[in-house]
C-alpha atoms as a PDB file:
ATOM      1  CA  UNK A   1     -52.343 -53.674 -73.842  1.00  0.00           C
ATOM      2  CA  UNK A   2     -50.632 -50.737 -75.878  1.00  0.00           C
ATOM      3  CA  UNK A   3     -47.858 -48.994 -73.932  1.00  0.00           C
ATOM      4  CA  UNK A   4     -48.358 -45.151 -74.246  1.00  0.00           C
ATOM      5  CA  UNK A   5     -45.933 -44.275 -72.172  1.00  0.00           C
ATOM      6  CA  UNK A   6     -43.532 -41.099 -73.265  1.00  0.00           C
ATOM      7  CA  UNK A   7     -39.899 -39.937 -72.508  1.00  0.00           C
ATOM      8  CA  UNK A   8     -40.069 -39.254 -69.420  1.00  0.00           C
ATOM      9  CA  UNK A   9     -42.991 -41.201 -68.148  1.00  0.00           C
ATOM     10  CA  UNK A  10     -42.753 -43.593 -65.341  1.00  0.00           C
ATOM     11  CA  UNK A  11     -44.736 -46.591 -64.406  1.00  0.00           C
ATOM     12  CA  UNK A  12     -46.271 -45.393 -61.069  1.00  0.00           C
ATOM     13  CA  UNK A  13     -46.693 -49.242 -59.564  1.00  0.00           C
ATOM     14  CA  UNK A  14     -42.778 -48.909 -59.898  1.00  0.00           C
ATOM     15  CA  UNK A  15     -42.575 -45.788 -57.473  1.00  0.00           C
ATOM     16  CA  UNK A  16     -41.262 -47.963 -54.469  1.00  0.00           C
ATOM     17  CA  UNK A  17     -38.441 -48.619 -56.511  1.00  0.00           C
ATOM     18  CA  UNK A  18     -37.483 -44.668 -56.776  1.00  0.00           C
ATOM     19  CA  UNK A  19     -36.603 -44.748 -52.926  1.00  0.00           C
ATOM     20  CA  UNK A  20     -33.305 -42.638 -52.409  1.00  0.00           C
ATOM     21  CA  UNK A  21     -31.338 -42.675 -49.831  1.00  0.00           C
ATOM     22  CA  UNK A  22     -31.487 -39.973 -47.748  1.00  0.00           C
ATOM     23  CA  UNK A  23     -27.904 -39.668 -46.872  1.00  0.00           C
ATOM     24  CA  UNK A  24     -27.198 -38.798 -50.665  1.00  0.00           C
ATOM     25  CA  UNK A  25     -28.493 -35.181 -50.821  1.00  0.00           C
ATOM     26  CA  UNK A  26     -26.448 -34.557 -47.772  1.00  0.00           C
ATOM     27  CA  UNK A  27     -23.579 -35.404 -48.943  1.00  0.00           C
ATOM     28  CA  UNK A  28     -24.181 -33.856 -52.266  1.00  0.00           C
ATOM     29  CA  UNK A  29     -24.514 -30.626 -50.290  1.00  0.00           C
ATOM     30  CA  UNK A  30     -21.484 -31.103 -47.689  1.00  0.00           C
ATOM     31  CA  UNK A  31     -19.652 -31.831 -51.039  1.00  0.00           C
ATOM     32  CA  UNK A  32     -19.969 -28.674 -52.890  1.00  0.00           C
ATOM     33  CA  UNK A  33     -19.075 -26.552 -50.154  1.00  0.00           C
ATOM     34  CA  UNK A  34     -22.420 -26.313 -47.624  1.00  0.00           C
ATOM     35  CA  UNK A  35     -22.034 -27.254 -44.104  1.00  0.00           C
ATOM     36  CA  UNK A  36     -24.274 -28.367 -41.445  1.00  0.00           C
ATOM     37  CA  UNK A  37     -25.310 -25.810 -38.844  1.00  0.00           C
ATOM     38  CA  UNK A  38     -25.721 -27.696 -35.235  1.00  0.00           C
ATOM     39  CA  UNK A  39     -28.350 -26.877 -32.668  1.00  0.00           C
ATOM     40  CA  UNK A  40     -26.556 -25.187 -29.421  1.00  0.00           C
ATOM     41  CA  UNK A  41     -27.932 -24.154 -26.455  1.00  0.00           C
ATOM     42  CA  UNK A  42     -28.244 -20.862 -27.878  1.00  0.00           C
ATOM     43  CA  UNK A  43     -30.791 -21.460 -30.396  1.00  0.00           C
ATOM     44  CA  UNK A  44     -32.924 -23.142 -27.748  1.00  0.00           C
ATOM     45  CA  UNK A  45     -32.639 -20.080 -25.644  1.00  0.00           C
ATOM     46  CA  UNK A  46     -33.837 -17.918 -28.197  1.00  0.00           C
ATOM     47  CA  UNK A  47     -37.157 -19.858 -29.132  1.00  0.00           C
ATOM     48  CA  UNK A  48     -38.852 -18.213 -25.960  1.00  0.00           C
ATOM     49  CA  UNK A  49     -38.144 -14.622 -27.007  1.00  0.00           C
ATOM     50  CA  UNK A  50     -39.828 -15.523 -30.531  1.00  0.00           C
ATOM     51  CA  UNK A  51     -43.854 -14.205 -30.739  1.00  0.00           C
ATOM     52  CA  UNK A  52     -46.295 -17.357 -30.653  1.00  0.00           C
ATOM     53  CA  UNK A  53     -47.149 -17.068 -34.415  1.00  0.00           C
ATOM     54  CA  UNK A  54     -46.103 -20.847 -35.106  1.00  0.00           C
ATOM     55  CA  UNK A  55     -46.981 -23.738 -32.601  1.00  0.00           C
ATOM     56  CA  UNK A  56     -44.564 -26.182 -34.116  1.00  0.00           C
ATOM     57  CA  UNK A  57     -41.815 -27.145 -31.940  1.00  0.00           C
ATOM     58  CA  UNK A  58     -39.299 -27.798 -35.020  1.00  0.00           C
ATOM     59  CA  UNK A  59     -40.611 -25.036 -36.984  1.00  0.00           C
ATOM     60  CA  UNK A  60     -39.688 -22.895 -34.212  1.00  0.00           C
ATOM     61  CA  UNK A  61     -36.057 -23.660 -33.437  1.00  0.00           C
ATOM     62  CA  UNK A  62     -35.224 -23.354 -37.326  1.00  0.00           C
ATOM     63  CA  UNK A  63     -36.400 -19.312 -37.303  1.00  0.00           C
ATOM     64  CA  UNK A  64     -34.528 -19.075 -33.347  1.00  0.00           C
ATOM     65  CA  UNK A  65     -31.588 -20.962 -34.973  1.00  0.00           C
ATOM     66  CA  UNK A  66     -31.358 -18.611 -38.513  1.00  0.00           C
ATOM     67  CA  UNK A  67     -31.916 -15.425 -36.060  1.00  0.00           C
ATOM     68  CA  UNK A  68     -29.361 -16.333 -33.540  1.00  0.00           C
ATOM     69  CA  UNK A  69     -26.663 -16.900 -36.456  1.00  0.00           C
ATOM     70  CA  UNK A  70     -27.940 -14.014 -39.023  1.00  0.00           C
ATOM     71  CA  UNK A  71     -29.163 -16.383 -41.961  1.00  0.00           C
ATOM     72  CA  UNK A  72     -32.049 -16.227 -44.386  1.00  0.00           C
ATOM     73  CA  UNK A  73     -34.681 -19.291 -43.478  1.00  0.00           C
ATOM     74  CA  UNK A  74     -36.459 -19.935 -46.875  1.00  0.00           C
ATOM     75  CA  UNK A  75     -39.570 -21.447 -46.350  1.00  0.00           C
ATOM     76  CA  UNK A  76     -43.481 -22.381 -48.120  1.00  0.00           C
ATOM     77  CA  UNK A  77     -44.850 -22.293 -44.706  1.00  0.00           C
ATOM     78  CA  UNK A  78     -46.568 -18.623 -44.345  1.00  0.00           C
ATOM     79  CA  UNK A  79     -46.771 -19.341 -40.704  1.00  0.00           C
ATOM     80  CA  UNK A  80     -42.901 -19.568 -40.974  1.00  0.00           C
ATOM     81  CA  UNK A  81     -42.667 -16.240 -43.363  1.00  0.00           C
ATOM     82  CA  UNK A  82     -44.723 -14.418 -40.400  1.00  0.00           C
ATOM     83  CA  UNK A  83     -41.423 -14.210 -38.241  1.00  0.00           C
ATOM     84  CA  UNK A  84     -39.071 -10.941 -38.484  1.00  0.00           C
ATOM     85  CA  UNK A  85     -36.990 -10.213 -42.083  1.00  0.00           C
ATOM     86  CA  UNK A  86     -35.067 -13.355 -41.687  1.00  0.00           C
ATOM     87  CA  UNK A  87     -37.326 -15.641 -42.988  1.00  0.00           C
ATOM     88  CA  UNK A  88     -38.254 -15.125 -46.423  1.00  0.00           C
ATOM     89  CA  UNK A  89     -41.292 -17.594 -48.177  1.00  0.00           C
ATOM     90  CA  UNK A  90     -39.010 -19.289 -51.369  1.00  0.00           C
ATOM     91  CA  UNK A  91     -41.327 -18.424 -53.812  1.00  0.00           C
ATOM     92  CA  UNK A  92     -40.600 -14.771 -52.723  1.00  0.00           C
ATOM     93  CA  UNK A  93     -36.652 -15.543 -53.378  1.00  0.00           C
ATOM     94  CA  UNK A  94     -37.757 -16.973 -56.463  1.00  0.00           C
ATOM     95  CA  UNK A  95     -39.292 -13.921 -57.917  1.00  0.00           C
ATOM     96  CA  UNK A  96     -36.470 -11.652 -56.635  1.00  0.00           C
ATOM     97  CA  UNK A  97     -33.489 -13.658 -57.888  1.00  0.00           C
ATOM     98  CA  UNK A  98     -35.351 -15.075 -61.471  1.00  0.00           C
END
């Protein structure tokens, strides 16, 4: 059989072996000067004065968390985008920054 495979191709039987850690993009971030933001007891406060416009638990406490500390939440999830000016959809950030 004739291998047609280009620069840049990959041999999808061998995607298993493209596993990467997770702990690597972490500490590629924490290494050029991003920190982690915790969860406190304030953030959980603040999910019950958010509108029911996302059921997600998770989902949730990341737009209560980036309100209660004044952050941008970039996110795909429209559901997400539907909270007040501090969550902006990243295709949106995209187009504004490119």
């Amino acid at each position: 059989m004739e291998n047609r495979c280009q620069a840049g191709d990959y041999d999808t039987t061998k995607l298993k072996d493209l596993q990467v850690d997770p702990r690597l993009p972490r500490r590629g971030l924490l290494d050029n000067g991003h920190y982690e933001l915790p969860i406190v007891s304030d953030h959980v406060v603040a999910v019950d004065s958010l509108r029911p416009i996302h059921k997600d638990p998770f989902d949730r406490l990341l737009v209560a968390q980036a309100t209660v500390e004044g952050v941008t939440l970039l996110t795909v999830d429209p559901l997400v985008a539907g909270y007040p000016v501090l969550s902006a959809r990243s295709e949106d950030k995209e187009k504004a920054t490119g």
